[in-house]
Protein backbone atom coordinates (compact mmCIF):
# COMPACT_ATOMS: atom_id res chain seq x y z
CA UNK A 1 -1.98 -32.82 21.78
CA UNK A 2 -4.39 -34.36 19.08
CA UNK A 3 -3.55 -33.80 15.40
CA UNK A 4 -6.85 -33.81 14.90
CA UNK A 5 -8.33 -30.23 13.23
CA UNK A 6 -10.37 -28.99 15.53
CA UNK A 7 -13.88 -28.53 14.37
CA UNK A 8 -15.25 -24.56 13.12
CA UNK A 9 -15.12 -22.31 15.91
CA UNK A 10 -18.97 -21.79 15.65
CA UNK A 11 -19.89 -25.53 15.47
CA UNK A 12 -21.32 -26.48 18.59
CA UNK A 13 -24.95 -24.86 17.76
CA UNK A 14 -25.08 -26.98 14.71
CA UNK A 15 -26.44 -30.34 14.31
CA UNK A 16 -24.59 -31.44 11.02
CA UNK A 17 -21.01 -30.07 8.82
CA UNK A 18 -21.65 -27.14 6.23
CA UNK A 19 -22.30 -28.66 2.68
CA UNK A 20 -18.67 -28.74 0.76
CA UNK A 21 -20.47 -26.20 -1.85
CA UNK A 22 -21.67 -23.72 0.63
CA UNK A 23 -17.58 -24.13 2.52
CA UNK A 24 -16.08 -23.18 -0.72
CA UNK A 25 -18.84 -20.24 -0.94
CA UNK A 26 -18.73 -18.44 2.16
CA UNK A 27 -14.58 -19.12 2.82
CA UNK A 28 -12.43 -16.08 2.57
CA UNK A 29 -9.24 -17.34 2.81
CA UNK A 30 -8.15 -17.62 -0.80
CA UNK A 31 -7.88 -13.99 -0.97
CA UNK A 32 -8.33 -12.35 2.86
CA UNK A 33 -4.77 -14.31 4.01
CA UNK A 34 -3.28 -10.97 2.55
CA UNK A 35 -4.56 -9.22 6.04
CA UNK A 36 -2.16 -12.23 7.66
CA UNK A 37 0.73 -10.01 9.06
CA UNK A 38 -1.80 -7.47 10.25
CA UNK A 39 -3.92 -9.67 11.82
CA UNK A 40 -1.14 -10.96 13.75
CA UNK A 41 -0.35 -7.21 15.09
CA UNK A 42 -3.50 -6.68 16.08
CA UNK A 43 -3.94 -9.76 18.19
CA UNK A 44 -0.78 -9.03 19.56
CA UNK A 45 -1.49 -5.66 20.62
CA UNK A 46 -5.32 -7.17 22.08
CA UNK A 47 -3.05 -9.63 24.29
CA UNK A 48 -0.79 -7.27 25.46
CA UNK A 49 -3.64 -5.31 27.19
CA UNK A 50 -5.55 -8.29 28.00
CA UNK A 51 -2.48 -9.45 30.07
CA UNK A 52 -2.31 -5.64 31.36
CA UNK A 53 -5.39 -5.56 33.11
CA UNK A 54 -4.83 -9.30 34.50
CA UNK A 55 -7.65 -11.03 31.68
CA UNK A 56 -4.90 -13.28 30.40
CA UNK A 57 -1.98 -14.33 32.45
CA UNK A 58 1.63 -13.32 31.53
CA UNK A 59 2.53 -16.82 30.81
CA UNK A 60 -0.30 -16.77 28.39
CA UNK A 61 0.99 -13.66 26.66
CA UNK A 62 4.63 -15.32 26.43
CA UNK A 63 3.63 -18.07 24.47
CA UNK A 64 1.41 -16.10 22.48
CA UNK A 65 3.73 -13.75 21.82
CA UNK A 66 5.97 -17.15 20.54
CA UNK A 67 3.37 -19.12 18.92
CA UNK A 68 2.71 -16.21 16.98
CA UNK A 69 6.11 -15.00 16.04
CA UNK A 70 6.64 -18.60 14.57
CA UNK A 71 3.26 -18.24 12.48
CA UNK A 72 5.03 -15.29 11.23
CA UNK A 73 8.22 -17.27 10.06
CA UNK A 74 6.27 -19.62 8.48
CA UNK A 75 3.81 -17.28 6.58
CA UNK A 76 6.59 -14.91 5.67
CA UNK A 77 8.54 -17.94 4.26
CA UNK A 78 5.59 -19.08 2.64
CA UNK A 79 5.08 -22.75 4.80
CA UNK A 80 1.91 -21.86 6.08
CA UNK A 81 -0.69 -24.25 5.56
CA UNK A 82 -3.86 -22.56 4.55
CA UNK A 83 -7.47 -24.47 5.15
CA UNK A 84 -10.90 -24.05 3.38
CA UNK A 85 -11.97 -25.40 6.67
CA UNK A 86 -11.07 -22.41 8.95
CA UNK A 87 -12.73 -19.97 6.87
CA UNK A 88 -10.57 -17.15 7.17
CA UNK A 89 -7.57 -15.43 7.89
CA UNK A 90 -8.63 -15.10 11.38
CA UNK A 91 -9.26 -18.72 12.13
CA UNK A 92 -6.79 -20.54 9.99
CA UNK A 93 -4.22 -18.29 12.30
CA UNK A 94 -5.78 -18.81 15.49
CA UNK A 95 -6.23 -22.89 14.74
CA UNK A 96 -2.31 -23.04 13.95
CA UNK A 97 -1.32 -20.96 17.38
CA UNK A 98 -4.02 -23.03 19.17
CA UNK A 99 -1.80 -26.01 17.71
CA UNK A 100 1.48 -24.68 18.93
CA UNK A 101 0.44 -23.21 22.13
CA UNK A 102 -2.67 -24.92 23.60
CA UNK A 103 -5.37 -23.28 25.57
CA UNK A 104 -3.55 -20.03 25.70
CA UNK A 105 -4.38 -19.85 22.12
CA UNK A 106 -7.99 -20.09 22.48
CA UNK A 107 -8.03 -17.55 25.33
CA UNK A 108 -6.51 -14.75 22.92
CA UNK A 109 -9.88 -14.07 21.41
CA UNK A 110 -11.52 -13.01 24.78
CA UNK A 111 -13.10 -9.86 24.62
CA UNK A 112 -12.98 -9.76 20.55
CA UNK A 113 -14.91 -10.96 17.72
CA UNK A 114 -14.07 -11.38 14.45
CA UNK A 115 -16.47 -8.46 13.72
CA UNK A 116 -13.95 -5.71 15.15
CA UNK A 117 -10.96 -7.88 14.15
CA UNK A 118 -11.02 -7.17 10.60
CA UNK A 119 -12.61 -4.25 10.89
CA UNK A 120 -8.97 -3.76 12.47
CA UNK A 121 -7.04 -5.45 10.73
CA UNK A 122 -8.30 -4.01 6.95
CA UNK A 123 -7.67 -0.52 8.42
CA UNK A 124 -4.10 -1.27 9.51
CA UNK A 125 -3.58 -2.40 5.84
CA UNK A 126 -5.00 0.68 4.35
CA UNK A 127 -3.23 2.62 6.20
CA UNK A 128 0.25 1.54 5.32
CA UNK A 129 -0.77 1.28 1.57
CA UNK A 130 -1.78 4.66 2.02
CA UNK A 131 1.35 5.92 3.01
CA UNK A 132 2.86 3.61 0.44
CA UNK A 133 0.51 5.52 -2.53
CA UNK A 134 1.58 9.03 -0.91
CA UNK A 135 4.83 8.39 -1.68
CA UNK A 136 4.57 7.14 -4.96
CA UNK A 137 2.34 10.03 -5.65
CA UNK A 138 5.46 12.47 -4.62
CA UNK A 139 7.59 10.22 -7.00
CA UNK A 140 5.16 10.94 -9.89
CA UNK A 141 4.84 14.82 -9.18
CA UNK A 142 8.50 15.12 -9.08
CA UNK A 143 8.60 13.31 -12.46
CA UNK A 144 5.98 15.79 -13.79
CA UNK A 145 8.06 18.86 -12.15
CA UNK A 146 11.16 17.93 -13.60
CA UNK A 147 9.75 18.16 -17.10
CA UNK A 148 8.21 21.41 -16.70
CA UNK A 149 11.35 23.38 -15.52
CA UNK A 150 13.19 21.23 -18.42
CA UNK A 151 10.56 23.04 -20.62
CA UNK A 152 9.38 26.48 -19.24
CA UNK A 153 10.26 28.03 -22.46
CA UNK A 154 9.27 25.12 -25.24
CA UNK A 155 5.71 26.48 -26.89
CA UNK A 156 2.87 23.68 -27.76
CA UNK A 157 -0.15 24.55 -28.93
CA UNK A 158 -3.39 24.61 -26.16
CA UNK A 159 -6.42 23.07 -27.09
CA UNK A 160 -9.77 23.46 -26.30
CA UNK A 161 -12.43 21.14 -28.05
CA UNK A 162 -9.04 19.51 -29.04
CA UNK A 163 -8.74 22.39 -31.68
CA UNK A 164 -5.81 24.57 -31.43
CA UNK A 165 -6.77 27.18 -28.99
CA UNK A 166 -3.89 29.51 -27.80
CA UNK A 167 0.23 29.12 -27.36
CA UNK A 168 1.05 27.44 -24.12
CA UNK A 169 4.16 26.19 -23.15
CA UNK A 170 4.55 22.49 -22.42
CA UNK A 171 6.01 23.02 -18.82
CA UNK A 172 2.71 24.83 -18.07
CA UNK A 173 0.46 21.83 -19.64
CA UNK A 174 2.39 19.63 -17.53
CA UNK A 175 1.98 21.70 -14.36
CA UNK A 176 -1.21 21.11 -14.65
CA UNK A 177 -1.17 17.98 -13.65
CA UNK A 178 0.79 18.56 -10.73
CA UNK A 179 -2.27 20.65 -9.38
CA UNK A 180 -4.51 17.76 -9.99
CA UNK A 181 -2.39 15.15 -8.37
CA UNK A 182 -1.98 17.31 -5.76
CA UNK A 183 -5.65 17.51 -4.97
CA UNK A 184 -5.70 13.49 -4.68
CA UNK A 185 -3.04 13.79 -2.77
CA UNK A 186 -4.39 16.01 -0.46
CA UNK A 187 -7.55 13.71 -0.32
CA UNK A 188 -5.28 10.55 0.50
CA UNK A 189 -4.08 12.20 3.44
CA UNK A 190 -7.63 13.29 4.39
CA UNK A 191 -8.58 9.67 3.80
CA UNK A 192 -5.79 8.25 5.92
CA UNK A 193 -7.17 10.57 8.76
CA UNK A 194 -10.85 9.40 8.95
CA UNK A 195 -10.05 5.75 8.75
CA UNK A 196 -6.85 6.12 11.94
CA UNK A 197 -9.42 5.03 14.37
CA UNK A 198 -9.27 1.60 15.65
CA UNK A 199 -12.47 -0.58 15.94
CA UNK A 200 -10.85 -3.40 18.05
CA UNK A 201 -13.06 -3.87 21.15
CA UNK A 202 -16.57 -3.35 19.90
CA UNK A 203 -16.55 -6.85 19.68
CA UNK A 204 -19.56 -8.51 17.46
CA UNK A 205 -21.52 -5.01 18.28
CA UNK A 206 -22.06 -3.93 21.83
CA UNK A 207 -18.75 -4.25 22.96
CA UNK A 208 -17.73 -6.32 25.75
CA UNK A 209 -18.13 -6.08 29.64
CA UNK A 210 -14.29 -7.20 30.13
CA UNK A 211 -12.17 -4.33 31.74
CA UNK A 212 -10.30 -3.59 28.49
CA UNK A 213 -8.18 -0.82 27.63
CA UNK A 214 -9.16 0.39 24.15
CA UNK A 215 -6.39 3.50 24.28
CA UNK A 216 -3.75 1.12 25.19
CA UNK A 217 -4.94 -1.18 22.21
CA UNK A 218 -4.87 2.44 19.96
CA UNK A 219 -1.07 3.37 21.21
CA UNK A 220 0.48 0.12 20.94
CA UNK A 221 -1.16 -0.06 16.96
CA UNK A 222 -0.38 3.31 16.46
CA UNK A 223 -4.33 4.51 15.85
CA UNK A 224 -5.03 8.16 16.52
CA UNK A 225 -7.98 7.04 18.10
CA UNK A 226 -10.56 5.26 19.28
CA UNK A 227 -14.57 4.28 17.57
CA UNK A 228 -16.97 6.11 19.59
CA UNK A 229 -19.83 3.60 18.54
CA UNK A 230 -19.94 -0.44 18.77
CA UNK A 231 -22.18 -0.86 16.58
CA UNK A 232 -20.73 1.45 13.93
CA UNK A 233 -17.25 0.77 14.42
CA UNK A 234 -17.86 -3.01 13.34
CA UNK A 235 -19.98 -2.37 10.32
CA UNK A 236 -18.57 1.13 8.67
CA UNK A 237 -16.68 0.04 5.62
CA UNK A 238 -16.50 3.78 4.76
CA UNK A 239 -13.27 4.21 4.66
CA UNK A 240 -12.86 1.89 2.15
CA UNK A 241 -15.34 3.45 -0.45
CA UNK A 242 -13.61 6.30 0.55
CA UNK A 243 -10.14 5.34 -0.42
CA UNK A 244 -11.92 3.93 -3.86
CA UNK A 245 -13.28 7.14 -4.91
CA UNK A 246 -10.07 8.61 -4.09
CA UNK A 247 -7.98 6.41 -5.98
CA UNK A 248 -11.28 6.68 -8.76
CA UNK A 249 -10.40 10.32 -8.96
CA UNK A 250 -6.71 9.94 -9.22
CA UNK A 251 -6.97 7.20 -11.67
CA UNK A 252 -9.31 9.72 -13.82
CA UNK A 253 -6.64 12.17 -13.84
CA UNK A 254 -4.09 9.73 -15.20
CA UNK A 255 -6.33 8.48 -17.45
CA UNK A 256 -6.63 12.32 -18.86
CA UNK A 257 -3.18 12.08 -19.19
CA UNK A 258 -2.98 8.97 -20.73
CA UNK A 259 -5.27 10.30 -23.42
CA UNK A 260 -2.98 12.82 -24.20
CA UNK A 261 -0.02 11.20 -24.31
CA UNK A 262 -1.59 8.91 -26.70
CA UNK A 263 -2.98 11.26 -29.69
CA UNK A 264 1.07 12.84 -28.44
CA UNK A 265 2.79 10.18 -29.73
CA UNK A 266 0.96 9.14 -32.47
CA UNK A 267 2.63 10.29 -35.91
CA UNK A 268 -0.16 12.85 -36.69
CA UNK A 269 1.03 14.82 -33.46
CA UNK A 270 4.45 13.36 -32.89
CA UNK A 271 4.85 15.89 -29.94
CA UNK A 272 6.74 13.01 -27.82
CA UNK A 273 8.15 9.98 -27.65
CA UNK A 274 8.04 7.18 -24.72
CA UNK A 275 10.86 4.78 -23.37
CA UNK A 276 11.05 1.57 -25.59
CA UNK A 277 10.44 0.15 -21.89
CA UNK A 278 7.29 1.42 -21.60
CA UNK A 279 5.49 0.39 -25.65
CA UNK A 280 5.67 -2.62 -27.29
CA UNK A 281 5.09 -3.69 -30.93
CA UNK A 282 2.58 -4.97 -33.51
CA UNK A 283 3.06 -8.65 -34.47
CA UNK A 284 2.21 -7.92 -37.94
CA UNK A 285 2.97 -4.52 -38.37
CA UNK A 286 6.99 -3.92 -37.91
CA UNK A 287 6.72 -0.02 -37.81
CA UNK A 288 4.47 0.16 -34.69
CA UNK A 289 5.16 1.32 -31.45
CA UNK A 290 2.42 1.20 -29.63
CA UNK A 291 1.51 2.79 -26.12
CA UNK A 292 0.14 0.66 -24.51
CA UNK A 293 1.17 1.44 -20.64
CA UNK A 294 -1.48 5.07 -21.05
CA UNK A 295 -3.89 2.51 -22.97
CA UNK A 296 -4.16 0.64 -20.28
CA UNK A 297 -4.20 3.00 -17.79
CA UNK A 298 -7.44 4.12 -19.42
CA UNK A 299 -8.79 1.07 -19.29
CA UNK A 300 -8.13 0.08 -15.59
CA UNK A 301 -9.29 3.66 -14.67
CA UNK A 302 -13.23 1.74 -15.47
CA UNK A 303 -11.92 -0.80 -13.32
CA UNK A 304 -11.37 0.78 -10.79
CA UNK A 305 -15.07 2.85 -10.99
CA UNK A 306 -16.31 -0.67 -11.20
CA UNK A 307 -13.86 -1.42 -7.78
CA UNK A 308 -16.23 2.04 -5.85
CA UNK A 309 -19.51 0.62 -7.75
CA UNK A 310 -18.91 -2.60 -6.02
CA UNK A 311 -18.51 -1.69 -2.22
CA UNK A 312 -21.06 1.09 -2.45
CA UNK A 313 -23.59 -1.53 -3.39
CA UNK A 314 -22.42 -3.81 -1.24
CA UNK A 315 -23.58 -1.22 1.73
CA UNK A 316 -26.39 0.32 0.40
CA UNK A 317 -29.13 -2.05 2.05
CA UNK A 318 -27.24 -3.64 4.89
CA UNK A 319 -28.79 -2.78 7.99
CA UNK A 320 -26.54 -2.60 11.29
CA UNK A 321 -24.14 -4.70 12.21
CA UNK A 322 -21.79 -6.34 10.42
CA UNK A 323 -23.28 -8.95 8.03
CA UNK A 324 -21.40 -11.73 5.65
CA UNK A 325 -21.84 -9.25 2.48
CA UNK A 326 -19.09 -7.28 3.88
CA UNK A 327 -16.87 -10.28 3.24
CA UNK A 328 -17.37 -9.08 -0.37
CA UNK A 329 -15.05 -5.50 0.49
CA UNK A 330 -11.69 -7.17 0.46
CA UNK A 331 -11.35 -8.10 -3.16
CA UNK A 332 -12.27 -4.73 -4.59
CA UNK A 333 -10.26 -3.03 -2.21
CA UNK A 334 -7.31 -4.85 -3.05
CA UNK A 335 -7.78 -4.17 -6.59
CA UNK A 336 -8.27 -0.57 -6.48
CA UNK A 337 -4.98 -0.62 -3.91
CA UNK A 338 -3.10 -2.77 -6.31
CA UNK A 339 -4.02 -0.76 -9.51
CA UNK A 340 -3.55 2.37 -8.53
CA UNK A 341 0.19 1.61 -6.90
CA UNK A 342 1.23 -0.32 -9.52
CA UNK A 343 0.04 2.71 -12.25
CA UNK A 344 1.61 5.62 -10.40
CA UNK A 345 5.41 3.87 -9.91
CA UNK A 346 4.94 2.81 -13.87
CA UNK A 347 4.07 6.55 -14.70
CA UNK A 348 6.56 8.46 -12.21
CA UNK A 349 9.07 6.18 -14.15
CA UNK A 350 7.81 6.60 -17.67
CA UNK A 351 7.19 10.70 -17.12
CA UNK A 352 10.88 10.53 -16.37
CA UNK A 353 12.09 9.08 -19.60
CA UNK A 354 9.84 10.82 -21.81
CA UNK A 355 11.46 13.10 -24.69
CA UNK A 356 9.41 16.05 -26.16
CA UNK A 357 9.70 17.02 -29.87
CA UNK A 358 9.73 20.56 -29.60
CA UNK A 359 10.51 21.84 -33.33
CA UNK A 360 7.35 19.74 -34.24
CA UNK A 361 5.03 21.57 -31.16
CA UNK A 362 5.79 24.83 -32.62
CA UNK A 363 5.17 23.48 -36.01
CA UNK A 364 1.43 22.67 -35.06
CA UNK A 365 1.06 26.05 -33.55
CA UNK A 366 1.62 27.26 -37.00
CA UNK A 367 -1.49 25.43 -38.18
CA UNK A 368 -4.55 26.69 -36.13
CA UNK A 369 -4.17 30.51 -36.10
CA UNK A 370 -2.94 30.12 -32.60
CA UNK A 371 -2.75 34.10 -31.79
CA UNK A 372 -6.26 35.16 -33.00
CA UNK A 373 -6.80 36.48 -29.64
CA UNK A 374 -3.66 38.44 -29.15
CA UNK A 375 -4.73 40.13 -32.60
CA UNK A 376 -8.13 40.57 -31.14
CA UNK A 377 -6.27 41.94 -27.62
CA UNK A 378 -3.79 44.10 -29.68
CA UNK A 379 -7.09 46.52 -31.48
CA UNK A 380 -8.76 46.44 -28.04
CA UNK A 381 -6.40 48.03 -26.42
CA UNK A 382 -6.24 50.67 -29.87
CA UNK A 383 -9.46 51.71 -28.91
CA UNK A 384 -12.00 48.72 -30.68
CA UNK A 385 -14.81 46.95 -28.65
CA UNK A 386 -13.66 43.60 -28.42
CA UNK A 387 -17.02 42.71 -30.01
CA UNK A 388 -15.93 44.34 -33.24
CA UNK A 389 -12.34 43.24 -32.41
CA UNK A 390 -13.36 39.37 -32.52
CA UNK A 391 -15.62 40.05 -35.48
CA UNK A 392 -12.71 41.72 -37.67
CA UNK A 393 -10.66 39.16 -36.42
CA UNK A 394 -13.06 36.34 -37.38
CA UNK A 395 -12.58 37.73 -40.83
CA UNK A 396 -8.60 38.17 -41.12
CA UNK A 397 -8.54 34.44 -40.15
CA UNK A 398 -11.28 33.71 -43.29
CA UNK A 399 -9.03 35.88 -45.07
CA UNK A 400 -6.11 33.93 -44.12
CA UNK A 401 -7.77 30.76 -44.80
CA UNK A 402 -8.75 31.56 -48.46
CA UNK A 403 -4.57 32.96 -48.98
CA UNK A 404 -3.83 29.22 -47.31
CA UNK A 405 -1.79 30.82 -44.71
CA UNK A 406 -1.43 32.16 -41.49
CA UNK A 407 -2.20 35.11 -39.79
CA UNK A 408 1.16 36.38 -39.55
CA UNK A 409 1.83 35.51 -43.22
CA UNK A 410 -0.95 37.70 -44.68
CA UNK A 411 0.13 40.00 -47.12
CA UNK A 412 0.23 43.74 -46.48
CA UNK A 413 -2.51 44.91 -48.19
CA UNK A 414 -4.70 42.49 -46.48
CA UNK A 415 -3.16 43.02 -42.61
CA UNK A 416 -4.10 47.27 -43.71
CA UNK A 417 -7.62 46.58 -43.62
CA UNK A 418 -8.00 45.38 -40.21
CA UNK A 419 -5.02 47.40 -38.59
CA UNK A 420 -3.95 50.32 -41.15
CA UNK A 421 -0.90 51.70 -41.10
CA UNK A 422 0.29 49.97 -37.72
CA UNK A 423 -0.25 46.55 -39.73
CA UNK A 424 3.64 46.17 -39.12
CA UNK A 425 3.38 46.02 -35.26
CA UNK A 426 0.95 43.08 -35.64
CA UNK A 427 4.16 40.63 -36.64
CA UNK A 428 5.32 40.96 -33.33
CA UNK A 429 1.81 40.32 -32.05
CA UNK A 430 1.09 37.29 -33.84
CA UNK A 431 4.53 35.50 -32.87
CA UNK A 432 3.62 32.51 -30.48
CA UNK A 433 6.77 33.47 -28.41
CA UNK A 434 5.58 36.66 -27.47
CA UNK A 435 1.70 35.14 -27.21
CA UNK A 436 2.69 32.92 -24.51
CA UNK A 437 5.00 35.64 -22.97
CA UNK A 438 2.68 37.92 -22.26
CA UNK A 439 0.50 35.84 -20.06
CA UNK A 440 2.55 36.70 -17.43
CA UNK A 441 0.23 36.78 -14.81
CA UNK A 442 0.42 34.27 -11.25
CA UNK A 443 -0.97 31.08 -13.06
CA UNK A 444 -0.44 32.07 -16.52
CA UNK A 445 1.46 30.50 -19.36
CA UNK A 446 4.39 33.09 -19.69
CA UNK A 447 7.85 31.12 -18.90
CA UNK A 448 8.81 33.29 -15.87
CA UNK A 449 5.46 32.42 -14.49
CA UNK A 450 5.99 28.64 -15.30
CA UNK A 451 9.78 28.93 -13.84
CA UNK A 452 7.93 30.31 -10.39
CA UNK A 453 5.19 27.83 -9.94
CA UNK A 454 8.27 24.90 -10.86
CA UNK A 455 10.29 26.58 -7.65
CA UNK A 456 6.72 26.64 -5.93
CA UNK A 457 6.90 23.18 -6.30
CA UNK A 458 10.33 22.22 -5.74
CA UNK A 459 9.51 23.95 -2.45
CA UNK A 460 6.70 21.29 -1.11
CA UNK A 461 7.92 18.57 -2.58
CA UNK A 462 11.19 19.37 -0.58
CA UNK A 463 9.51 20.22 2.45
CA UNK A 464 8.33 16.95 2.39
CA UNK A 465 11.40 15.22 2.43
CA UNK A 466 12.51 17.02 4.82
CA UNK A 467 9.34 16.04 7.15
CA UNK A 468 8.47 19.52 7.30
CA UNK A 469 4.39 19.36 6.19
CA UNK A 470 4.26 15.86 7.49
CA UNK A 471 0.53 15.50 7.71
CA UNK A 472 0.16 11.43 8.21
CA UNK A 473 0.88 10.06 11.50
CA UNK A 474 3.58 7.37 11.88
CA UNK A 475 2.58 3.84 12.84
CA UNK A 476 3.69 2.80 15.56
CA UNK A 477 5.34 -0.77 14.91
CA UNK A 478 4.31 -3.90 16.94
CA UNK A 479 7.00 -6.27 16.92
C-alpha cells in the first residue's frame, strides 16, 4: 500500500491543487475534529445497514468496524495525525481508515455525502451536550432550592426600580429563579426533541437510489426519527439557532442573577458573601474581594447573543441546499455549548457555598418604608378608598421623612392623624415580619407559602432522579 496521501476526495474535476491560502481558508479541521467520536458512530451505524441490505459485504463491515475502532484508540489517546489537506473531520478520518483498511474504506461512504454526514454527526453532539446541560441545570436548581428552604423565614427587602419596594423573604427571591430556570429547562428538552431526527441518507440533497434503511440507521443511533425532506434535512441548521437562543435565554437569567449578587455583595448592601473560591483580589487594593465569576457571567451572556447573531445570519440568505457558509455553525455552537456548561456547574457550585447576612437584610428593610402598603391595606379594609388610603399614606411617609424615621417609629401624635385612636394597632402592621406573613397566598411571599413551593420543588427535582418525568430519550450507544 503506497504511503503516499491520497489526493482530495473531489480532485479529479480539477485541473490544478487549491492555492495554500484558499486550503487554510476553507479547512475545518482545526476546530470541526471535536465531531471525531461522533462521526465515527455514525459511519458505523451507515455500514452496519449498508452490509444489511447486501451494499457492502460483511468482510467489508469487519474491517471497518476494526479500522475504525483503532482510529478511535488513537484519537482518544491523542496520536491522531490531523491534515490541512483532508479538509475536515470527515476526510482526515476516512483517509486514515482508507490507510488501514484499503478499498473497504472508500466503499463506506456509498450512499452518503458529507452533506447529511454532519448534518448527523453535529446533531448527535447536541444531543448528548444537551442532556449534559439538563443535568447541570438540575444541579443548579437544587443549589437554588436548598437556599430557599435554608431561608423561608429570613426577610430582605423587594425592590422594584431597585428602590425598596415591599418585605420579601430571601427564600422567595431565590425561588424565583428556580421558575425561570425551569422554563429553560423546559425549552432544552423541547429543543432536544425537534433536533432527534437523523438526516443521514439524504445524501448531498435528493437522497440516494441505493436500497438503504434509514429506520435501521435511526435505531442503531438512537434518533427518534427520521427527516421527511432531502433537501431540508441537509441544509436546516435550526436546531442549532435553536439551542443558541435557548442557552441566550438561560444565560440572560443568570446574568439577572449575577447582577444581583453583585450590588449583594458589595459593602453598601453586604446582604451576602461568596466562597473565596469563587472572587479574587485587587493587585493594588488589599481589601478587595471582587466577584468576578457573576461579572463575567454578564459579560459572556453578550457572547453568547453574539454566538445566536452569528448562525442566524449565517442562514438568512442561503438558498437550498447545503452551501460552505454552513461550515461557519460549528464554532459558535461550540461556544454557546461550552459557555453555558461551564457557567451553570460554576454557579450550582458557588449558589451552594454562598452565606446570607441576614441581620443586615432586615436592617435595609428598615430604610425604605418597606410596609407603606400594609398601612395603606390596614385603612382600606377600615372603610377608606384606597385612593385616599395611598394619598394619606403618601403623607405619613413625608411625615416620617421630615422626623428622619420610619413609619413605625412615628410618634403618637403624628400616627393619630392618619389612624386615630387605633394608631396602636398600626405597630403590628408596620412590622416587616408580619408584612411578609400575610402574603400568604399560593405564590406569595409568606414563609409557609415559601416552605410549600420548596417541597413543590423537592418533589420534581426528585422525580427526576428517580426517572419518573423522564422527558429526553436515551441514546442508544454504538459501540
Amino acid at each position: 500500500m503506497s504511503d503516499t496521501p491520497p489526493a482530495a476526495a473531489w480532485s479529479g474535476r480539477f485541473e490544478e491543487p487549491v492555492d495554500e491560502r484558499v486550503k487554510r481558508y476553507t479547512a475545518s479541521v482545526d476546530f470541526d475534529r471535536r465531531l471525531a467520536l461522533y462521526d465515527i458512530r455514525g459511519s458505523l451505524a451507515h455500514a452496519r445497514m449498508l452490509s444489511e441490505v447486501g451494499v457492502i459485504s460483511a468482510l467489508d463491515l469487519e474491517q471497518i468496524e476494526q479500522g475504525m475502532a483503532q482510529i478511535r484508540s488513537e484519537i482518544e489517546r491523542g496520536e491522531f495525525e490531523w491534515s490541512l489537506d483532508a479538509e475536515d473531520v470527515h476526510l482526515n478520518i476516512e483517509r486514515r481508515l482508507t490507510a488501514l483498511v484499503g478499498d473497504a474504506g472508500k466503499r463506506l461512504h456509498t450512499a452518503r455525502s458529507r452533506n447529511d454526514q454532519v448534518a448527523t454527526d453535529v446533531r448527535l453532539f447536541l444531543r448528548d451536550e444537551i442532556d449534559a446541560i439538563i443535568g447541570l441545570m438540575d444541579a443548579m436548581q437544587r443549589s437554588i432550592v436548598d437556599q430557599a428552604a435554608q431561608h423561608a423565614d429570613t426577610l430582605m427587602p423587594g425592590f422594584t426600580h431597585l428602590q425598596v419596594a415591599q418585605p420579601v423573604t430571601f427564600g422567595h427571591h431565590m425561588l424565583a429563579y428556580f421558575e425561570m430556570f425551569e422554563r429553560d429547562r423546559s425549552r432544552l428538552v423541547d429543543c432536544r426533541r425537534r433536533l432527534d431526527v437523523l438526516p443521514l441518507g439524504s445524501a448531498a440533497l435528493a437522497g440516494t437510489s441505493y436500497p438503504i434503511r434509514r429506520e435501521r440507521v435511526a435505531e442503531l443511533l438512537g434518533f427518534a426519527g427520521v427527516s421527511e425532506n432531502s433537501l431540508d434535512a441537509v441544509s436546516d441548521r435550526d436546531f442549532a439557532i435553536e439551542f443558541c437562543a435557548v442557552a441566550s435565554i438561560a444565560m440572560m437569567h443568570i446574568s439577572r442573577l449575577s447582577e444581583e449578587l453583585v450590588l449583594w455583595m458589595s459593602p453598601a448592601f453586604g446582604f451576602i458573601r461568596l466562597p473565596d473560591r469563587f472572587c479574587t483580589g485587587s493587585s493594588i487594593m488589599p481589601q478587595k474581594k471582587n466577584p468576578d465569576v457573576p461579572e463575567l457571567a454578564r459579560g459572556k451572556t453578550g457572547r453568547m447573543y453574539g454566538d445566536l447573531m452569528s448562525l442566524l445570519t449565517l442562514m438568512k440568505g442561503q438558498p437550498l441546499a447545503y452551501n460552505k457558509d454552513n461550515q461557519e455553525d460549528k464554532e459558535p455552537l461550540f461556544d454557546a455549548v461550552d459557555t453555558l456548561t461551564d457557567t451553570l456547574a460554576i454557579f450550582a457550585s458557588m449558589l451552594a457555598g454562598l452565606t446570607v447576612n441576614a441581620p443586615r437584610m432586615l436592617q435595609a428593610l428598615r430604610q425604605g418604608h418597606a410596609t407603606a402598603t400594609d398601612l395603606a391595606d390596614w385603612l382600606v379594609k377600615r372603610g377608606m378608598p384606597f385612593r385616599d388610603a395611598h394619598e394619606a399614606v403618601a403623607r405619613a411617609v413625608r411625615a416620617a421623612d421630615q422626623h428622619g424615621c420610619e413609619l413605625a417609629a412615628l410618634p403618637a401624635e403624628v400616627l393619630r392623624e392618619f389612624a386615630g385612636d387605633a394608631y396602636a394597632e398600626i405597630q403590628a402592621v408596620l412590622q416587616a415580619a408580619g408584612s411578609a406573613a400575610s402574603r400568604d397566598l399560593r405564590g406569595g411571599t409568606a414563609p409557609a407559602q415559601v416552605r410549600a413551593q420548596v417541597a413543590r420543588a423537592d418533589s420534581i427535582i426528585a422525580a427526576r432522579l428517580a426517572g419518573v418525568s423522564r422527558l429526553i430519550r436515551p441514546s442508544a450507544p454504538l459501540r
